[in-house]
Protein backbone atom coordinates (compact mmCIF):
# COMPACT_ATOMS: atom_id res chain seq x y z
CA UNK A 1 46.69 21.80 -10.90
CA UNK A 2 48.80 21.32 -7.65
CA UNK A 3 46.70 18.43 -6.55
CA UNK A 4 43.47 15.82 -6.54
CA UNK A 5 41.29 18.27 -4.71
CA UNK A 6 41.98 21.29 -6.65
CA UNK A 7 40.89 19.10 -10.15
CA UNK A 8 37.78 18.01 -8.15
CA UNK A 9 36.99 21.85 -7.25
CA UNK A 10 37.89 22.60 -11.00
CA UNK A 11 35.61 20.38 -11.93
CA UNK A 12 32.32 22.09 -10.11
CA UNK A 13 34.27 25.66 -9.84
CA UNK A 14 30.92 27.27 -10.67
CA UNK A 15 28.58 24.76 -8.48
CA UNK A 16 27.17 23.24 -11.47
CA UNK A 17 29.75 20.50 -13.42
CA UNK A 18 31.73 21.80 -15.99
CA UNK A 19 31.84 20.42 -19.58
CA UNK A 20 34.98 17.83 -18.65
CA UNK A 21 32.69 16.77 -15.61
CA UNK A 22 29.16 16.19 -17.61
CA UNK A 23 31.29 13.38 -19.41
CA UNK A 24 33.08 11.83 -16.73
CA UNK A 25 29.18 11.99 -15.06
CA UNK A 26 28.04 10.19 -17.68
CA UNK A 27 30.79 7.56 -18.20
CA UNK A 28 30.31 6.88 -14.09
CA UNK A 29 26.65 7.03 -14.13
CA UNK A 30 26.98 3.90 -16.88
CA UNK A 31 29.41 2.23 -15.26
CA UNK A 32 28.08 2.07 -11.78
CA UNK A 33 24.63 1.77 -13.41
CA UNK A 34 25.94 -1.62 -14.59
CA UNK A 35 26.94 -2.61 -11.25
CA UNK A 36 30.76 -2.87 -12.46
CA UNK A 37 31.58 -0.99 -9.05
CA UNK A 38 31.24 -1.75 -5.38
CA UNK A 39 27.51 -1.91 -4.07
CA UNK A 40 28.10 1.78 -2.70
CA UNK A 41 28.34 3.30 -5.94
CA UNK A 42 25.26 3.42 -8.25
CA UNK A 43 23.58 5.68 -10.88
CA UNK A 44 20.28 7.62 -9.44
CA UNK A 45 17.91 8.39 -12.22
CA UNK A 46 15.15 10.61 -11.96
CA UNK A 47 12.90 12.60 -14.06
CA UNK A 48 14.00 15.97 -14.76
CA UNK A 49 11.09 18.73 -13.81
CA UNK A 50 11.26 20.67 -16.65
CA UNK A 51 12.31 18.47 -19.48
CA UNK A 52 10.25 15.60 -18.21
CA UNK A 53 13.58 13.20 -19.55
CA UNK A 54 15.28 10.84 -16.95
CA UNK A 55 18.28 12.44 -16.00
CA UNK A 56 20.88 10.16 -14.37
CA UNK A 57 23.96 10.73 -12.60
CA UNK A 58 26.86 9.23 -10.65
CA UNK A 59 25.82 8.68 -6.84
CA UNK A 60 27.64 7.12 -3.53
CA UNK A 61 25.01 5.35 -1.31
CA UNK A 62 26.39 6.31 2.45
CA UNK A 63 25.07 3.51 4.19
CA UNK A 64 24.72 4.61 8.04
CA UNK A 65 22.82 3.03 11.20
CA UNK A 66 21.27 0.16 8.66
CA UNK A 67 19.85 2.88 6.63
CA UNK A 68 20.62 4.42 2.93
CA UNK A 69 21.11 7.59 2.53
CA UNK A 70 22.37 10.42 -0.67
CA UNK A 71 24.06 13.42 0.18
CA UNK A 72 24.73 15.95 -1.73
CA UNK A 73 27.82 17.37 -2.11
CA UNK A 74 27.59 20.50 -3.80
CA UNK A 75 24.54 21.51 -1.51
CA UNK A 76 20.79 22.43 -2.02
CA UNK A 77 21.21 24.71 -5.39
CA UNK A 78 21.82 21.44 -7.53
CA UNK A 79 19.65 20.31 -10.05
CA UNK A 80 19.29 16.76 -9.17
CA UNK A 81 17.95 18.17 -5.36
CA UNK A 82 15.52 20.03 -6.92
CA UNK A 83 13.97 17.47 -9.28
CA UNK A 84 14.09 14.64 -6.40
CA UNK A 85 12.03 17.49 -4.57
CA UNK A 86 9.53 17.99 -7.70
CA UNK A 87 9.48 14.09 -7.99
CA UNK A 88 8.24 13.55 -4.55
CA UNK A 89 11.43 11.92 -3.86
CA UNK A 90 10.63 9.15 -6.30
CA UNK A 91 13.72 8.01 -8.33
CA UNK A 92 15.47 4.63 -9.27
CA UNK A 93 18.48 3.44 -8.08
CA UNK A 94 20.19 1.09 -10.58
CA UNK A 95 23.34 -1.05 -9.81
CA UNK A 96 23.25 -4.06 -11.97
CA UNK A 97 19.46 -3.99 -11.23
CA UNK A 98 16.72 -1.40 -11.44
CA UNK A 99 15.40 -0.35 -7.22
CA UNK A 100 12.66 1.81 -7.00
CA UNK A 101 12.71 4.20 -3.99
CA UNK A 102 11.75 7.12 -2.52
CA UNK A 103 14.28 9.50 -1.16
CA UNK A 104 13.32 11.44 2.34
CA UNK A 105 14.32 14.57 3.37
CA UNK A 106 16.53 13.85 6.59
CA UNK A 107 16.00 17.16 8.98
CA UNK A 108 19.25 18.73 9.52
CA UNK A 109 19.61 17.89 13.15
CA UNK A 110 20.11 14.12 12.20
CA UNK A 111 22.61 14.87 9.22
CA UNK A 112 26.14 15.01 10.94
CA UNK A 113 26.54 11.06 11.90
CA UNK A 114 25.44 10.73 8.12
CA UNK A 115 27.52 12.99 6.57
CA UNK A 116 30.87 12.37 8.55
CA UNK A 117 30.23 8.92 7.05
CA UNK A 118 29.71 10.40 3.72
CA UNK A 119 33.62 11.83 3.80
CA UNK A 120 34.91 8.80 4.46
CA UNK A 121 33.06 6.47 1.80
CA UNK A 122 33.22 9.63 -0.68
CA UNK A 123 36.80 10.99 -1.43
CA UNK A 124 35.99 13.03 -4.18
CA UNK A 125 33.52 14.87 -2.08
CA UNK A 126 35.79 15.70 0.23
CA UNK A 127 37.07 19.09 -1.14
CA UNK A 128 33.33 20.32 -1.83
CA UNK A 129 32.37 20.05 1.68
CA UNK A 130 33.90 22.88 4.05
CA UNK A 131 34.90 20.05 6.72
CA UNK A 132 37.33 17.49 7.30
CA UNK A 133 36.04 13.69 7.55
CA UNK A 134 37.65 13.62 10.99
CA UNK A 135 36.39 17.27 12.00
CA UNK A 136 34.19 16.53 15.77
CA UNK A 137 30.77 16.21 15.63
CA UNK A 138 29.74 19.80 16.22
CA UNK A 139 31.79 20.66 12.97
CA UNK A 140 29.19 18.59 11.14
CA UNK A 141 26.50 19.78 12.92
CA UNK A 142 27.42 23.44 12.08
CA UNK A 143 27.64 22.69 7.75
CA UNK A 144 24.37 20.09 8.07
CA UNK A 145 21.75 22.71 7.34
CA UNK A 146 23.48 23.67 4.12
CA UNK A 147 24.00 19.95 2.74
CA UNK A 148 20.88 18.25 1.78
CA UNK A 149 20.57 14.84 2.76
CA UNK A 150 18.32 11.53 1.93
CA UNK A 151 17.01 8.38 3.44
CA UNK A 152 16.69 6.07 0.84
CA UNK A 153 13.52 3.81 1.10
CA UNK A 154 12.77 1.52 -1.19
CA UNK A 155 8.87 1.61 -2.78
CA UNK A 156 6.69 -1.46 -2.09
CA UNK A 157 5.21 -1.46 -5.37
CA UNK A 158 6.26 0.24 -8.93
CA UNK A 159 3.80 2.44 -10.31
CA UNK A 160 3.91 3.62 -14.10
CA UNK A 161 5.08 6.34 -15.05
CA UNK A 162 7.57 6.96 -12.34
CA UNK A 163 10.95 7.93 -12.19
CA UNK A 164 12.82 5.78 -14.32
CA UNK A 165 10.06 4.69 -16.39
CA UNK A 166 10.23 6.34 -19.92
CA UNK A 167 6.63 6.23 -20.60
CA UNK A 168 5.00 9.31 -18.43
CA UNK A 169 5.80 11.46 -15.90
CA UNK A 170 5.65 10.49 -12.69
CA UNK A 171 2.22 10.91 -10.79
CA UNK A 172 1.83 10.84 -6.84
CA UNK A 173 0.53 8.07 -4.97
């Protein structure tokens, strides 16, 4: 492969990870589960809507306007969007410790501050996302409706049974 971001598209060439990248998912979801990495970097599990298991994977926390947020990079037709949506946005953050939380929908209009950030916290997102970290604003703007994007908000109290719990599925509030 000629370079970095041609391995990195390799690696999601279909939009869903290839074999190679399931591993090195799982390796980094461990890893930065065990808060090895910098604070940025942490493993997001949450329950999977058809298997009911907790499913967790590699995530970078963009950390914008004092506020969390997930982005992800290959767009909406991902799994782990769809069972955050199924979840109610409940999941568990863990980076050395366990965090409870809710991810929120951010509305597209308020995506392109977050997700310029993203690029520049995020290398190896950088060749799944059709702009350049230092693209202007309206660049950003133009992608945002096709990148989904979360606040992260961390959930007063723990209920069982949610995400991240192994017990039951998780139930709504």
């Amino acid at each position: 492969m000629p370079n970095y971001g041609d391995y990195l598209r390799w690696l999601y060439k279909t939009g869903r990870p290839n074999h190679f990248a399931r591993l090195q998912n799982h390796a980094s979801a461990a890893v930065f589960g065990a808060g090895i990495w910098p604070g940025r970097l942490a493993a997001l599990d949450v329950r999977g809507r058809v298997s009911g298991r907790v499913i967790s994977l590699p995530v970078v926390i963009t950390d914008y306007d004092r506020e969390r947020y997930l982005v992800s990079m290959l767009g909406e037709d991902v799994n782990w969007v769809r069972n955050i949506r199924a979840a109610d946005g409940r999941a568990v953050l863990r980076h050395g410790r366990r965090e409870q939380v809710r991810l929120v929908n951010v509305p597209a209009e308020d995506r392109a501050p977050i997700l310029r950030r993203y690029l520049v916290l995020a290398p190896g997102a950088r060749p799944h996302i059709p702009v350049d970290r230092r693209a202007p604003r309206q660049a950003f703007e133009q992608i945002a409706p096709t990148i989904p994007v979360f606040r992260v908000t961390a959930m007063t109290t723990a209920q069982p049974g949610s995400a991240g719990s192994a017990a039951q599925p998780a139930r709504s509030q």
